[in-house]
Structures are given as C-alpha cells and as structure tokens.
PDB file of N, CA and C in Angstrom:
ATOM      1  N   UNK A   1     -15.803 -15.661 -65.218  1.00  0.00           N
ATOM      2  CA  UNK A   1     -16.893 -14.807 -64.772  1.00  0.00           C
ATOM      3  C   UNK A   1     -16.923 -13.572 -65.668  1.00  0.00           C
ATOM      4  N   UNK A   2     -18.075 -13.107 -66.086  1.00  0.00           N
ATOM      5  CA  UNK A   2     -18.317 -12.100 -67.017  1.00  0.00           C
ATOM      6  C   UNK A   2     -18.239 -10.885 -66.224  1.00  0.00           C
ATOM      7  N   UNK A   3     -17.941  -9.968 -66.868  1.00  0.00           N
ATOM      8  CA  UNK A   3     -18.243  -8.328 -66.320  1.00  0.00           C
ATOM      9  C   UNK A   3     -19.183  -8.211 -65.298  1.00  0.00           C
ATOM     10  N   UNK A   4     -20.566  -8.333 -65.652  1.00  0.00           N
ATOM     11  CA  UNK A   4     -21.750  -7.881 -65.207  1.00  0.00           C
ATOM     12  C   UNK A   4     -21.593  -8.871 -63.818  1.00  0.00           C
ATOM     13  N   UNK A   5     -20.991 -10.226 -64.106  1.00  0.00           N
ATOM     14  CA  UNK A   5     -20.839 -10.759 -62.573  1.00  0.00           C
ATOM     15  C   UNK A   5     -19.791 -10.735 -61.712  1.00  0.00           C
ATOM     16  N   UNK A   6     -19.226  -9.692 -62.237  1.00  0.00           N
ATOM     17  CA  UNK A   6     -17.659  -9.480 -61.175  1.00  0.00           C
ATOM     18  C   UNK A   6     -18.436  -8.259 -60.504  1.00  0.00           C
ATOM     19  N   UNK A   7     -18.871  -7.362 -60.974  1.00  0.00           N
ATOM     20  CA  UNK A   7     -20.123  -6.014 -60.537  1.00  0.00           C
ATOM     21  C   UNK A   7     -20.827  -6.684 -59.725  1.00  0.00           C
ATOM     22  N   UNK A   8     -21.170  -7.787 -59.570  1.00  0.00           N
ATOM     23  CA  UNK A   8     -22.486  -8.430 -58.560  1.00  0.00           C
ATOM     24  C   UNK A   8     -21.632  -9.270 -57.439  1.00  0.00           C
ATOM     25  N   UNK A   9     -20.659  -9.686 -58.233  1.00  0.00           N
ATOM     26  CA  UNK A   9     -19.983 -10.283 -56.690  1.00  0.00           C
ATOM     27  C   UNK A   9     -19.116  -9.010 -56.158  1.00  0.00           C
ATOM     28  N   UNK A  10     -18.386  -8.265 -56.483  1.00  0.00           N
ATOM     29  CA  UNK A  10     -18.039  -7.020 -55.635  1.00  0.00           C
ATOM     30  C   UNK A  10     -18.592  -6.463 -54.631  1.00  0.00           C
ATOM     31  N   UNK A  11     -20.415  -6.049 -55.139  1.00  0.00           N
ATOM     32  CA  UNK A  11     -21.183  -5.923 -54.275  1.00  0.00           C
ATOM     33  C   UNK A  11     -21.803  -6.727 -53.534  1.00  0.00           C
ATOM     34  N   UNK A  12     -22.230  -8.032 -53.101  1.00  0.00           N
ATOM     35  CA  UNK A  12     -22.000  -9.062 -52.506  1.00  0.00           C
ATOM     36  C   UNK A  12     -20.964  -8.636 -51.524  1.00  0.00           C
ATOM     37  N   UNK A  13     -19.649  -8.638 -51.935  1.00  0.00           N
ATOM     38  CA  UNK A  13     -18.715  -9.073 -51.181  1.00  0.00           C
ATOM     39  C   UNK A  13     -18.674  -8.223 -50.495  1.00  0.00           C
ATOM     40  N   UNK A  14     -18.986  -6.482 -50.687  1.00  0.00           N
ATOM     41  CA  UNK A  14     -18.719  -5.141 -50.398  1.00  0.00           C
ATOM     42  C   UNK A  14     -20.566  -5.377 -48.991  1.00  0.00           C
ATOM     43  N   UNK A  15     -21.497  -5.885 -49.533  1.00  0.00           N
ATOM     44  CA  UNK A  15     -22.421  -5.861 -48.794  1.00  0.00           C
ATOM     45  C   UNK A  15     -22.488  -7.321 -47.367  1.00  0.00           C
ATOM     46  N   UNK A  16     -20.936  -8.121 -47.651  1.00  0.00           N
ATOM     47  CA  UNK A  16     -21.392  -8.966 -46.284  1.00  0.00           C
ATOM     48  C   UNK A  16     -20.255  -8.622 -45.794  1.00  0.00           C
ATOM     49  N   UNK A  17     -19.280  -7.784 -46.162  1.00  0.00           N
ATOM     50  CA  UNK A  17     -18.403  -7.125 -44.789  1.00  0.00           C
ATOM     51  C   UNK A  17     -18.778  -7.092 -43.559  1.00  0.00           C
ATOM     52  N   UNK A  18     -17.916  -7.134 -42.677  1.00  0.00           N
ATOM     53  CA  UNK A  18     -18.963  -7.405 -41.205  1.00  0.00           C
ATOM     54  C   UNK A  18     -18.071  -6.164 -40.373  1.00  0.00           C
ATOM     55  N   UNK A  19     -18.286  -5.351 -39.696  1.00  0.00           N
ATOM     56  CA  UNK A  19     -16.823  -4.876 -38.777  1.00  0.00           C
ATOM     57  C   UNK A  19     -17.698  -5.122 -37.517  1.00  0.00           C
ATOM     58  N   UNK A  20     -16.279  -5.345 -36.009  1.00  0.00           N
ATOM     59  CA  UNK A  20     -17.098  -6.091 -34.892  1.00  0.00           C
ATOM     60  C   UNK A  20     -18.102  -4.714 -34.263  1.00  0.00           C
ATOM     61  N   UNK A  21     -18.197  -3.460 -34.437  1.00  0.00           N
ATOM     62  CA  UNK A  21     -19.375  -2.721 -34.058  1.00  0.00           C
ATOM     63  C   UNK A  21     -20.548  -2.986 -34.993  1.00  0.00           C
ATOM     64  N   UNK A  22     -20.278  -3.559 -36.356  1.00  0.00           N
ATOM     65  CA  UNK A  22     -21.714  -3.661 -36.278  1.00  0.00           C
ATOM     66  C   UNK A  22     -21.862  -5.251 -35.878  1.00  0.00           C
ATOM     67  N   UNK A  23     -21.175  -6.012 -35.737  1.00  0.00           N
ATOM     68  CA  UNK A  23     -21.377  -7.700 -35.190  1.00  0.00           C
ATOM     69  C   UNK A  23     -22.434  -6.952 -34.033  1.00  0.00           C
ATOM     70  N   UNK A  24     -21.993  -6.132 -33.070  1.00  0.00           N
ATOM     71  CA  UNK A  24     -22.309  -5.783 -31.680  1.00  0.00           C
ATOM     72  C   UNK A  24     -23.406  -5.312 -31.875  1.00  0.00           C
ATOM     73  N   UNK A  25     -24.175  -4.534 -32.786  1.00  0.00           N
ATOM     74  CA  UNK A  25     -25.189  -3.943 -32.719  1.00  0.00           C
ATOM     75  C   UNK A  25     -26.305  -4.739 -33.446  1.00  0.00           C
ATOM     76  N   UNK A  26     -26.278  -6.326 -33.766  1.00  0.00           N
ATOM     77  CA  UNK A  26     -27.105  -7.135 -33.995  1.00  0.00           C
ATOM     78  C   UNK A  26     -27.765  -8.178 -33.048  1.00  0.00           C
ATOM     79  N   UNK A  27     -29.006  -8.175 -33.341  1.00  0.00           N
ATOM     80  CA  UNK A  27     -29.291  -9.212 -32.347  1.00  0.00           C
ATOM     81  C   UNK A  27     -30.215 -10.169 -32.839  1.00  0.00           C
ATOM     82  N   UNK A  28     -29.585 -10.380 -34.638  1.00  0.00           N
ATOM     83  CA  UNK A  28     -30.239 -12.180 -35.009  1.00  0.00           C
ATOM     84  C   UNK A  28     -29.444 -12.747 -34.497  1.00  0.00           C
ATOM     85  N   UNK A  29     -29.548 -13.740 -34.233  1.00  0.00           N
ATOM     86  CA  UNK A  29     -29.384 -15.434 -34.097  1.00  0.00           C
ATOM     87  C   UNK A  29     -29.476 -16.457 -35.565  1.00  0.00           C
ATOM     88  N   UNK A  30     -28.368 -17.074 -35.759  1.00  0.00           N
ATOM     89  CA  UNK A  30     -28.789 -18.038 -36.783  1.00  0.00           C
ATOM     90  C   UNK A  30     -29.653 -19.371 -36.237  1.00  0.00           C
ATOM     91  N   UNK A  31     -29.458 -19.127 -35.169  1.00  0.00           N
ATOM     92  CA  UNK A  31     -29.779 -20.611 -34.468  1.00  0.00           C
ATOM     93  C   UNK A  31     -31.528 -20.166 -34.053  1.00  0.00           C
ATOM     94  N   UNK A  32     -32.445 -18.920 -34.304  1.00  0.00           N
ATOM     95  CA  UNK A  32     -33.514 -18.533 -34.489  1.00  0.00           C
ATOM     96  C   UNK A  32     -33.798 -17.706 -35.801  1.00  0.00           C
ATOM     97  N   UNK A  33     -33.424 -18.418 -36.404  1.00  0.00           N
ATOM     98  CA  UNK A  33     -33.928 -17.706 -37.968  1.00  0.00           C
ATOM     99  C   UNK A  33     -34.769 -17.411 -38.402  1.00  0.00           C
ATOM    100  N   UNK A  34     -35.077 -16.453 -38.637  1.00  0.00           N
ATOM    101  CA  UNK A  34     -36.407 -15.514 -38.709  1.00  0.00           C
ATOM    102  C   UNK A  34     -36.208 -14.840 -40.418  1.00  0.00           C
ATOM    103  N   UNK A  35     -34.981 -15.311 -41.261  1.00  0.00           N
ATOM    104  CA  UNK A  35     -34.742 -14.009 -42.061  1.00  0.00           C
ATOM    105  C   UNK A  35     -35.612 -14.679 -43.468  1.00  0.00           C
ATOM    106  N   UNK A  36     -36.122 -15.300 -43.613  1.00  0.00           N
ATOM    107  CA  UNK A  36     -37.295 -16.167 -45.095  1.00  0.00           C
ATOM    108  C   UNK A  36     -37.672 -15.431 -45.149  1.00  0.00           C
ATOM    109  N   UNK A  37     -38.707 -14.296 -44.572  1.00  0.00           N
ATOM    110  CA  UNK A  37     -39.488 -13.385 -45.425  1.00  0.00           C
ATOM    111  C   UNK A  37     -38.603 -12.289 -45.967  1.00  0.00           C
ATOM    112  N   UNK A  38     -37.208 -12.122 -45.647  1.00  0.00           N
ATOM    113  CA  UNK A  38     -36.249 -11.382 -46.603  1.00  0.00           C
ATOM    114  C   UNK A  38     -35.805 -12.255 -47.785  1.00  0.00           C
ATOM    115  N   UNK A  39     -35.638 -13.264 -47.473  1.00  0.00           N
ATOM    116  CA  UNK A  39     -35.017 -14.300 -48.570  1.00  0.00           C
ATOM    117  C   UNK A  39     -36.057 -14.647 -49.757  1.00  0.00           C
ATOM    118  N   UNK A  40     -37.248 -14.712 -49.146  1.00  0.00           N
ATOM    119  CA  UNK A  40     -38.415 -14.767 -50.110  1.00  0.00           C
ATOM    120  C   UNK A  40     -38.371 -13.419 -51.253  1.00  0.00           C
ATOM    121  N   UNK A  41     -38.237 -12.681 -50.363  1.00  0.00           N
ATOM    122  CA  UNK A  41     -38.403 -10.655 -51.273  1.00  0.00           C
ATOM    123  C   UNK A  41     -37.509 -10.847 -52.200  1.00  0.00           C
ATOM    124  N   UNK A  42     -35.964 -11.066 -51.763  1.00  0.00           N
ATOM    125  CA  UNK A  42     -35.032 -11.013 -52.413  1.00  0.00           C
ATOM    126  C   UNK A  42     -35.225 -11.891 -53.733  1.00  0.00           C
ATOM    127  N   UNK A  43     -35.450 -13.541 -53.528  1.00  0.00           N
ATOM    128  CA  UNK A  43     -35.992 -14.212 -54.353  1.00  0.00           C
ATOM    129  C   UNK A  43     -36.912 -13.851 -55.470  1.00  0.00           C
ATOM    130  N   UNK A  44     -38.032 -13.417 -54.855  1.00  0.00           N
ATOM    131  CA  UNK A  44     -39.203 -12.641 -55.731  1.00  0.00           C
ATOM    132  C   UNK A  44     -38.599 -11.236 -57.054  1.00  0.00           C
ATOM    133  N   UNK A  45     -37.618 -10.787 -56.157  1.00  0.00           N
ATOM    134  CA  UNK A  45     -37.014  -9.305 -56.826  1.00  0.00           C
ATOM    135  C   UNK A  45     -36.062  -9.968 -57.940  1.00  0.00           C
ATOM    136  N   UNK A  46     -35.344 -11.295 -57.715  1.00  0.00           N
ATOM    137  CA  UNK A  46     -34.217 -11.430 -58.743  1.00  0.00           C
ATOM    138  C   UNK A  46     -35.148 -12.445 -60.289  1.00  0.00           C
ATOM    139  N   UNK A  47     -36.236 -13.086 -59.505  1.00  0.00           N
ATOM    140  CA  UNK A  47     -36.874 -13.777 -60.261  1.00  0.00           C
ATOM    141  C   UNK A  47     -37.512 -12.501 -61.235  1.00  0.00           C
ATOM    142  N   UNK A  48     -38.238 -12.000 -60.795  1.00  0.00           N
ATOM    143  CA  UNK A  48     -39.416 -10.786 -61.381  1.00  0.00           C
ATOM    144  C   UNK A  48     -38.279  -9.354 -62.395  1.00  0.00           C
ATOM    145  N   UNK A  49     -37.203  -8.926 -62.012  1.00  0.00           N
ATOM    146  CA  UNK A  49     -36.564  -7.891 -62.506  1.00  0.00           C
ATOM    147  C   UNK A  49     -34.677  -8.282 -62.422  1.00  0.00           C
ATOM    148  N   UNK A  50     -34.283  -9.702 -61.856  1.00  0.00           N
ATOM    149  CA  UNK A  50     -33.009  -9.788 -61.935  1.00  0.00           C
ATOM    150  C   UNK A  50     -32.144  -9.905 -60.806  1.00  0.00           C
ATOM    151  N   UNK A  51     -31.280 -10.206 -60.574  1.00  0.00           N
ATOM    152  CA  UNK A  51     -29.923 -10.006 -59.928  1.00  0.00           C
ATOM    153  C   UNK A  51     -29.996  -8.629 -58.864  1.00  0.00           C
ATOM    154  N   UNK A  52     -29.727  -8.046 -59.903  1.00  0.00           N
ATOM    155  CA  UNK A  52     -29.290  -6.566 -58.937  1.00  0.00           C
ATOM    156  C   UNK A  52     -30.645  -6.213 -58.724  1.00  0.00           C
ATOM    157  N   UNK A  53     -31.719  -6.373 -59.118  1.00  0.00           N
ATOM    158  CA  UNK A  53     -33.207  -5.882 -57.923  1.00  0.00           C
ATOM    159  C   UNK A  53     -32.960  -6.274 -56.713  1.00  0.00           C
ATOM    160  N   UNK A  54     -32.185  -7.842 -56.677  1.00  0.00           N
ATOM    161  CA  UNK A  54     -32.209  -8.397 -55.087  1.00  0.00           C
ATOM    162  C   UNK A  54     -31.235  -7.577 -54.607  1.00  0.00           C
ATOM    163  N   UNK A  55     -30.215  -7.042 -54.936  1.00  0.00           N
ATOM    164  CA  UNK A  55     -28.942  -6.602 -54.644  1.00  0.00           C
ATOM    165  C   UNK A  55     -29.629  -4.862 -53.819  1.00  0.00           C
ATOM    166  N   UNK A  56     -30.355  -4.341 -54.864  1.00  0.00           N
ATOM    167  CA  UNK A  56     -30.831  -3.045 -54.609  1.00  0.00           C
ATOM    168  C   UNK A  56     -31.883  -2.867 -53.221  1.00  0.00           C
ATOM    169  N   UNK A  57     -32.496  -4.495 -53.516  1.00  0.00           N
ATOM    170  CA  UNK A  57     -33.920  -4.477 -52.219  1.00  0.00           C
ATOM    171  C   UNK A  57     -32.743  -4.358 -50.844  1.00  0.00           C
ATOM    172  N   UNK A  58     -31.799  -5.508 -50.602  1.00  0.00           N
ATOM    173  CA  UNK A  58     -30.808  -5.250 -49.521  1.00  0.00           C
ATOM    174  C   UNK A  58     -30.361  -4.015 -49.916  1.00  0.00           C
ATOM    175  N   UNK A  59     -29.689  -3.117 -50.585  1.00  0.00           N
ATOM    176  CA  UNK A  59     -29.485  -1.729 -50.119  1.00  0.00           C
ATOM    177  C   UNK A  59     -30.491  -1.107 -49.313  1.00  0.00           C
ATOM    178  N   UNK A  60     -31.776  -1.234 -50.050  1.00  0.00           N
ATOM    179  CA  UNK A  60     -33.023  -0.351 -49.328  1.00  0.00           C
ATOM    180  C   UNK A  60     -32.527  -0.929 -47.835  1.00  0.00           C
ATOM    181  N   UNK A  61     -32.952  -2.401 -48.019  1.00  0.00           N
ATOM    182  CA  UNK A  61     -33.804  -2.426 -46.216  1.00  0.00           C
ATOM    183  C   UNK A  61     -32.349  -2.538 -44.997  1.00  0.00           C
ATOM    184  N   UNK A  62     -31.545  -2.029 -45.433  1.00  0.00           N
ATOM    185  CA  UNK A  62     -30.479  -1.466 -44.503  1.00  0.00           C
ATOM    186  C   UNK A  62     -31.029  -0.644 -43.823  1.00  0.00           C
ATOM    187  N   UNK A  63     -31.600   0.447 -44.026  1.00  0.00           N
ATOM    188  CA  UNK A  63     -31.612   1.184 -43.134  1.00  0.00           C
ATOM    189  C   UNK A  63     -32.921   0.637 -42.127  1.00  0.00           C
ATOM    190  N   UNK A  64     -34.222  -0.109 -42.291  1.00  0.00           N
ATOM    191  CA  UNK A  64     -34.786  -0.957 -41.789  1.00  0.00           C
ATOM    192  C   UNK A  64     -34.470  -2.326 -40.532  1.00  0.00           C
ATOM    193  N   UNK A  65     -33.791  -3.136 -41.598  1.00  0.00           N
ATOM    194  CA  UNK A  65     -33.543  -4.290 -40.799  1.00  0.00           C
ATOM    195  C   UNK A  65     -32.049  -4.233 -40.209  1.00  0.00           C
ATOM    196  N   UNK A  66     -32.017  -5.582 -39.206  1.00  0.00           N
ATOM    197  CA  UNK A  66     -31.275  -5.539 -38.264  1.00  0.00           C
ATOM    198  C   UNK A  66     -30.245  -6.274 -39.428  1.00  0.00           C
ATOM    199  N   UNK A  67     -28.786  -5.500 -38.998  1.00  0.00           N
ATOM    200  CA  UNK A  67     -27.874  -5.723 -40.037  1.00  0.00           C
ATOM    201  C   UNK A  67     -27.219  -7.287 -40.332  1.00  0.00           C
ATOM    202  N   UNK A  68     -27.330  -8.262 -39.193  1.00  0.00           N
ATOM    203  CA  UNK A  68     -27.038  -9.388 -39.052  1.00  0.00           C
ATOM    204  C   UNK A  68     -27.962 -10.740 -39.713  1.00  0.00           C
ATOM    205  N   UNK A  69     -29.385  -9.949 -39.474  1.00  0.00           N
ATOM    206  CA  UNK A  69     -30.930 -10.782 -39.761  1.00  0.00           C
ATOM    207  C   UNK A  69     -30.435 -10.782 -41.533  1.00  0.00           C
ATOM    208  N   UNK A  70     -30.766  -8.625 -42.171  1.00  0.00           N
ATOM    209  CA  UNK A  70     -30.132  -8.860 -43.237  1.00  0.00           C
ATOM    210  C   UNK A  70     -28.663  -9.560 -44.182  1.00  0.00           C
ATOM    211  N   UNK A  71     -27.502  -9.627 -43.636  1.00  0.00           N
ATOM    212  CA  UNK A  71     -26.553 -10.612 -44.284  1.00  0.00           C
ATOM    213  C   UNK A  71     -26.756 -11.726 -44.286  1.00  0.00           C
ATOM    214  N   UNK A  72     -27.525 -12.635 -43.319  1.00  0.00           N
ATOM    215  CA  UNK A  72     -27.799 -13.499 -43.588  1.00  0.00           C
ATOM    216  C   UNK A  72     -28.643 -14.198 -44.585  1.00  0.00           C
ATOM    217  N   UNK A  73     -29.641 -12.935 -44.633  1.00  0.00           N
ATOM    218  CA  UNK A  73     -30.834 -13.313 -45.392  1.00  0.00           C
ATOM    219  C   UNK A  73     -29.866 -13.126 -47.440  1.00  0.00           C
ATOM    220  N   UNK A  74     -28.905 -12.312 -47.281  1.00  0.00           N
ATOM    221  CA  UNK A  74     -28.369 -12.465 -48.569  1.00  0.00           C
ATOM    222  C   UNK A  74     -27.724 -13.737 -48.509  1.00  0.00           C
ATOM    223  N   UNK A  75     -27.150 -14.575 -47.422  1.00  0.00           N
ATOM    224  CA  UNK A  75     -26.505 -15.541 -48.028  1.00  0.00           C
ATOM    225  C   UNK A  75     -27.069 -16.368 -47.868  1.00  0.00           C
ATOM    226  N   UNK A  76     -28.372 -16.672 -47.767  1.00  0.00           N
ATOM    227  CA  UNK A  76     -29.406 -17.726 -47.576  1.00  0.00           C
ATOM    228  C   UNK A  76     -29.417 -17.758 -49.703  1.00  0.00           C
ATOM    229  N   UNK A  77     -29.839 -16.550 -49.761  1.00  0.00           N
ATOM    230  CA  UNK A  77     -30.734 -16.086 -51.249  1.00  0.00           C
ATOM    231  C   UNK A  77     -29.225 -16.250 -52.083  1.00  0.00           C
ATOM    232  N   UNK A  78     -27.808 -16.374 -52.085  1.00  0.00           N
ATOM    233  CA  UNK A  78     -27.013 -16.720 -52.632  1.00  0.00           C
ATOM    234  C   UNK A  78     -27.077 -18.352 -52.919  1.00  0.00           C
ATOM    235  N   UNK A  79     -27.200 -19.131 -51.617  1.00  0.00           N
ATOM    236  CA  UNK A  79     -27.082 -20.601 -51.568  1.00  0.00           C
ATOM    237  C   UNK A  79     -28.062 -21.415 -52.482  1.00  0.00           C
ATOM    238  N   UNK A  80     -29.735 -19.963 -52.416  1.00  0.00           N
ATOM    239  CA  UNK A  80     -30.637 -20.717 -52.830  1.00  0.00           C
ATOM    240  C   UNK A  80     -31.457 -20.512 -54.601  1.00  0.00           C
ATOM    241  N   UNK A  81     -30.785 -19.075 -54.258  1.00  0.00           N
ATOM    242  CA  UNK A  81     -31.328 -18.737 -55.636  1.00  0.00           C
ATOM    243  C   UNK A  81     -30.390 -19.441 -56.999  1.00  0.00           C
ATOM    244  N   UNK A  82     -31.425 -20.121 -58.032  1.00  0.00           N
ATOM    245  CA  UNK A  82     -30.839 -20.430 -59.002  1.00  0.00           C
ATOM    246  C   UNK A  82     -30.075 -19.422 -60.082  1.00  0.00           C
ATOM    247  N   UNK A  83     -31.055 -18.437 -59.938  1.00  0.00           N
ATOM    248  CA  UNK A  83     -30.498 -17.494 -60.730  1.00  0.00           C
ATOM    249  C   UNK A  83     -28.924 -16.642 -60.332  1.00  0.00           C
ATOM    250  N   UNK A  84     -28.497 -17.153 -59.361  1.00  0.00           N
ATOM    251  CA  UNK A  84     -27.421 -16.357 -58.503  1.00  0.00           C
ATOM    252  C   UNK A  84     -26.268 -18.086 -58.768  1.00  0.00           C
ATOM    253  N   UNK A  85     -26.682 -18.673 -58.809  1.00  0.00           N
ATOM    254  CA  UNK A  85     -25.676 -20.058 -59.039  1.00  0.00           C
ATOM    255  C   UNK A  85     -25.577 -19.709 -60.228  1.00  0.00           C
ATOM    256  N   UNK A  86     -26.080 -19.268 -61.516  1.00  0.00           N
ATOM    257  CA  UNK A  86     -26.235 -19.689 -62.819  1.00  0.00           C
ATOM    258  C   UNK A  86     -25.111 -18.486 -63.304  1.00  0.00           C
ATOM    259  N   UNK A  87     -25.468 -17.076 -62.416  1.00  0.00           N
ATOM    260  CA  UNK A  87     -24.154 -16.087 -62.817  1.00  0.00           C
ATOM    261  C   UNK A  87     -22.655 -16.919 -61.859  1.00  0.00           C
ATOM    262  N   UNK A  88     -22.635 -17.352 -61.199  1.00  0.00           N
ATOM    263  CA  UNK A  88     -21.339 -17.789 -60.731  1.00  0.00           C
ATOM    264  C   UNK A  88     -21.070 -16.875 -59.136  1.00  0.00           C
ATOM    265  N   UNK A  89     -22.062 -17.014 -58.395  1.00  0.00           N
ATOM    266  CA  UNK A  89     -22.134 -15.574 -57.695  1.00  0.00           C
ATOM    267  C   UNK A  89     -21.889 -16.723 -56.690  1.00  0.00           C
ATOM    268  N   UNK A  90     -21.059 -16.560 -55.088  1.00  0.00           N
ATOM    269  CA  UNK A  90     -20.849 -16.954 -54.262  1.00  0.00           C
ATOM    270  C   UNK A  90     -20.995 -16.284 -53.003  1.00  0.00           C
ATOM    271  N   UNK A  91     -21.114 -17.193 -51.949  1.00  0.00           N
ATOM    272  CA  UNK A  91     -20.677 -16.281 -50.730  1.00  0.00           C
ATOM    273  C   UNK A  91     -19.618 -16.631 -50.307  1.00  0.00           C
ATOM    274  N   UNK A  92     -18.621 -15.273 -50.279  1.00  0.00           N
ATOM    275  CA  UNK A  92     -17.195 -15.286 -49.840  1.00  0.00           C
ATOM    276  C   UNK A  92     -16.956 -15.095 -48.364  1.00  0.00           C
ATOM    277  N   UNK A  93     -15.807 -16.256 -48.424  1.00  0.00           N
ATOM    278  CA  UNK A  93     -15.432 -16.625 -47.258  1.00  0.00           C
ATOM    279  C   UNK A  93     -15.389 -15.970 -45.867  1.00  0.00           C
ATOM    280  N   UNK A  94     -15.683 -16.828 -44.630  1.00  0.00           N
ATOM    281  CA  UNK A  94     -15.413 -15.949 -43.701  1.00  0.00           C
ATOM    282  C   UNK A  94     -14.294 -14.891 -43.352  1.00  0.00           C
ATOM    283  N   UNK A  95     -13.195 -15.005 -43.451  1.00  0.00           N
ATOM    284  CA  UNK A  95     -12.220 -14.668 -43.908  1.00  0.00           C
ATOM    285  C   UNK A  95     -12.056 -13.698 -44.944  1.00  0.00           C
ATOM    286  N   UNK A  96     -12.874 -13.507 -45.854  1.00  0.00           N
ATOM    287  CA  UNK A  96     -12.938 -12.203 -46.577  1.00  0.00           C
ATOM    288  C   UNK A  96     -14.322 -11.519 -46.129  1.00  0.00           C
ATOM    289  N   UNK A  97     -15.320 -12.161 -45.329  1.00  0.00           N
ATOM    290  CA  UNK A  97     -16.244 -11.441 -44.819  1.00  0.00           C
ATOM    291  C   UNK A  97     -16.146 -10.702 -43.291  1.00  0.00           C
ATOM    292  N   UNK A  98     -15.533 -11.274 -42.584  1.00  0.00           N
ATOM    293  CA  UNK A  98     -15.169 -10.921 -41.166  1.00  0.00           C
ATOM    294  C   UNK A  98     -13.941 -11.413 -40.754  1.00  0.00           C
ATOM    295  N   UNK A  99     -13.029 -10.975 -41.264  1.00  0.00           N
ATOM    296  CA  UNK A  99     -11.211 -11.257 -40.690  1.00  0.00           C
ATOM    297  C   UNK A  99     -11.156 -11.665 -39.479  1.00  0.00           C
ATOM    298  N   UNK A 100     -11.755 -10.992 -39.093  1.00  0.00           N
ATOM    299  CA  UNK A 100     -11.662 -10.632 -37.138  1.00  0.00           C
ATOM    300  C   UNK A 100     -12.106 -11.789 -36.279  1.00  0.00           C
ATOM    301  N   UNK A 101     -12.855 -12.694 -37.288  1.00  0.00           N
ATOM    302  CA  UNK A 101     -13.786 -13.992 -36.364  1.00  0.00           C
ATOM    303  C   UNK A 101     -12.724 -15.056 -36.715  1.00  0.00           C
ATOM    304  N   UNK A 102     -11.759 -14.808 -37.994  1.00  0.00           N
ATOM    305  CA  UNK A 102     -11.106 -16.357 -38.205  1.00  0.00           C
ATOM    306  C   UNK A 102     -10.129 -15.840 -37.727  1.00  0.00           C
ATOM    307  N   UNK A 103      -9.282 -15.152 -36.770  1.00  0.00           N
ATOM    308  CA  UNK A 103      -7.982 -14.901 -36.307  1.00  0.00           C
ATOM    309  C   UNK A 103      -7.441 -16.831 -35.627  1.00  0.00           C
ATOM    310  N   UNK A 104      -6.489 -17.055 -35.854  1.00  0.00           N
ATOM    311  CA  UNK A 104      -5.592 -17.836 -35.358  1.00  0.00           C
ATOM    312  C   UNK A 104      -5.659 -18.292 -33.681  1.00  0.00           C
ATOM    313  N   UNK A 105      -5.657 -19.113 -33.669  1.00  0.00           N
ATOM    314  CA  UNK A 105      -5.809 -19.180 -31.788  1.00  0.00           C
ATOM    315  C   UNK A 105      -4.368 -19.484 -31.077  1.00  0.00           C
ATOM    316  N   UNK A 106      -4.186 -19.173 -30.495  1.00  0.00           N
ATOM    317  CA  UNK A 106      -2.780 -19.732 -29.766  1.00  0.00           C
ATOM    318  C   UNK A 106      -3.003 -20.940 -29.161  1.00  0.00           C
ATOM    319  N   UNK A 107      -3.931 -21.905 -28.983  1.00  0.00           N
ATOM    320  CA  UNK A 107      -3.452 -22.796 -28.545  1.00  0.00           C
ATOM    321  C   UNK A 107      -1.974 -23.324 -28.935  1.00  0.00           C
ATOM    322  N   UNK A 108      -1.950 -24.058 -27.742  1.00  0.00           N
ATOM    323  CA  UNK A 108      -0.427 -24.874 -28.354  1.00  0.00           C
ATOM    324  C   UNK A 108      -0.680 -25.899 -27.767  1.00  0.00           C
ATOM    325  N   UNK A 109      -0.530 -27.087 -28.914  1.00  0.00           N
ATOM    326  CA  UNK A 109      -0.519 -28.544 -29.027  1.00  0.00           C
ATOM    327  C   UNK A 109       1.011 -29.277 -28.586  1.00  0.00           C
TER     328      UNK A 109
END
C-alpha cells in the first residue's frame, strides 16, 4: 500500500470507530436501509474529484446525519466503489471498528 493509501485507510479506520454512546445515539437500522443517497454522493465525490472528496463529504455530513446511517453509508461506498478497491482501501474489522460488540461470550460448552 502506497503512502497516499495508508492516509486514506487511517482515516477510514479513524472515521468507523464506533464508541457504545454513540452506538446509543443512532437510530439506523441496517435491516431498513435508507443510506444510497449518501453512498450515491460519496460515489459521485470520489468519481468527479477522488478518494478523499468522499472522505471530506463524510467529514461534512457528520454534523448532519445520523452517525450510524453515516458509517454505514461509508462502508457500503468502500465495498462498492471501484475506485476505493483499486487504492487497496478496506473496511476494517469489527474488532478494530467496535471492540466492545466482538467481546468473548462465556458460554461454556
């Protein structure tokens, strides 16, 4: 991975952090997905000016959209955008995105 895409996955990785107050203060649903007309923008922004336009449009609409609707809508536009496969850009694991959801269970087998 080149420079310019270790800078884009940092932020990526730095922008789908999750902590459980803001889990709590969302109210998308993946299972009612509503977030395409973000995924479209984002799309439109990396096609038309690049990478980090999409990166910059999610900075903006933070303070706008609902914080859950938005992460998703970046890792929709990770899965789908070609231009985001072609730098080597991923979405990182649950586990490096929200620790707190993959904790260990005690069952005992």
């Amino acid at each position: 991975m080149n420079e310019r895409a270790e800078r884009l996955q940092a932020r990526i990785d730095a922008a789908l952090r999750e902590t459980p107050e803001e889990a709590s203060r969302t109210r998308f649903s993946a299972y009612l997905d509503d977030s395409g007309d973000l995924v479209a923008a984002m799309m439109q922004a990396a096609r038309e000016r690049g990478l980090e336009a999409a990166l910059d449009l999610f900075d903006r609409l933070r303070e706008s959209e609902d914080p859950g609707k938005l992460r998703h809508a970046l890792m929709r536009f990770l899965v789908d955008s070609p231009e985001a496969s072609e730098a080597g850009l991923r979405v990182p694991s649950l586990l490096e995105r929200a620790p707190w959801k993959a904790a260990p269970s005690n069952r005992k087998e």
